[in-house]
Protein backbone atom coordinates (compact mmCIF):
# COMPACT_ATOMS: atom_id res chain seq x y z
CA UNK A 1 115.89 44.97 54.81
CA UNK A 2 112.61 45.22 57.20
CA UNK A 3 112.77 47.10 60.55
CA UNK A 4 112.59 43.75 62.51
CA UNK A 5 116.12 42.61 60.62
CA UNK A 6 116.97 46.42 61.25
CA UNK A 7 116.46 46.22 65.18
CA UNK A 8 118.86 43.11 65.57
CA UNK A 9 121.62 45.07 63.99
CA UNK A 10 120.77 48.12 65.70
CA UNK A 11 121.70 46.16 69.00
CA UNK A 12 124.82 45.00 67.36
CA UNK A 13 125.61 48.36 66.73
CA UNK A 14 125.28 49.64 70.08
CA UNK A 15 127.67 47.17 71.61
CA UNK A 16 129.94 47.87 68.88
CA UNK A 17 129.63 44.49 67.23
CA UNK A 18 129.31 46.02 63.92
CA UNK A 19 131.72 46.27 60.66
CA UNK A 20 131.49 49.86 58.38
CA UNK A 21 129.29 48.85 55.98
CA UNK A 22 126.22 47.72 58.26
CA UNK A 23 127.19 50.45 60.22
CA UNK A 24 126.48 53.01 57.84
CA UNK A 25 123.69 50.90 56.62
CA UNK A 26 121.66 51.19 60.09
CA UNK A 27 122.46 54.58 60.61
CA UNK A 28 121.19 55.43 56.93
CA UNK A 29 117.79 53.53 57.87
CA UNK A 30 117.50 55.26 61.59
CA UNK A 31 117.47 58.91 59.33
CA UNK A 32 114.65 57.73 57.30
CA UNK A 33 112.61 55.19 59.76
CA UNK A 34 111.52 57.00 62.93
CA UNK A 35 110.12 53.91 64.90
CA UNK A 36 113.81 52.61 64.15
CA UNK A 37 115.51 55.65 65.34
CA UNK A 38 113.58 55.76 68.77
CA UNK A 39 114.63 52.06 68.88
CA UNK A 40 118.48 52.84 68.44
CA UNK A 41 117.75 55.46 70.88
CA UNK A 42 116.88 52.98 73.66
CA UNK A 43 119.17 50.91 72.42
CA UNK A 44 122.11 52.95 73.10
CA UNK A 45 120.82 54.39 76.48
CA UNK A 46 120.47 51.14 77.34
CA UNK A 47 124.46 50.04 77.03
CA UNK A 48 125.23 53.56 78.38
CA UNK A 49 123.34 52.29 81.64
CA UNK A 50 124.60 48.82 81.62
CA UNK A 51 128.40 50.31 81.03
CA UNK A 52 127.88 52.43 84.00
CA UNK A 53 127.45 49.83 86.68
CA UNK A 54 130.41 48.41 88.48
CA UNK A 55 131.10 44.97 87.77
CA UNK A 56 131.49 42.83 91.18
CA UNK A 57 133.48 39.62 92.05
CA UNK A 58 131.99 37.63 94.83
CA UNK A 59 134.54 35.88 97.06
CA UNK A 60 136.25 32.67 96.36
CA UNK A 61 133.74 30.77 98.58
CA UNK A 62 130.87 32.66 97.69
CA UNK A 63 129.29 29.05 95.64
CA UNK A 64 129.98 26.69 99.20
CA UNK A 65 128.30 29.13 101.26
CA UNK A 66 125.50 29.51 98.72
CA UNK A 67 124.73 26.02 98.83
């Protein structure tokens, strides 16, 4: 498999969307494929952020005031 096929499953795997075997099958690559590894890096600081903010629910008549 080729880094660029590598990098979509290395997003998978940092939302969790993975199964065992292309689990261990990315983390095998990052070991050997630095540019990949810096990528899974991001890639997992990246949901870290995204799981830190706090999700908001606008009010019931937030869409009839918007338009």
């Amino acid at each position: 498999m080729d880094c660029r096929d590598m990098r979509e499953l290395i997003v998978q795997h940092s939302s969790g969307d993975l199964g065992q075997p292309e689990i261990v099958e990315v983390e095998s690559h990052i070991t050997e494929c630095a540019e990949c590894a810096v990528y899974y890096r991001r890639s997992q600081n990246l949901w870290k952020f995204l799981d830190g903010i706090e999700e908001i629910e606008p009010e019931e008549n937030y869409i009839a005031r918007f338009w």
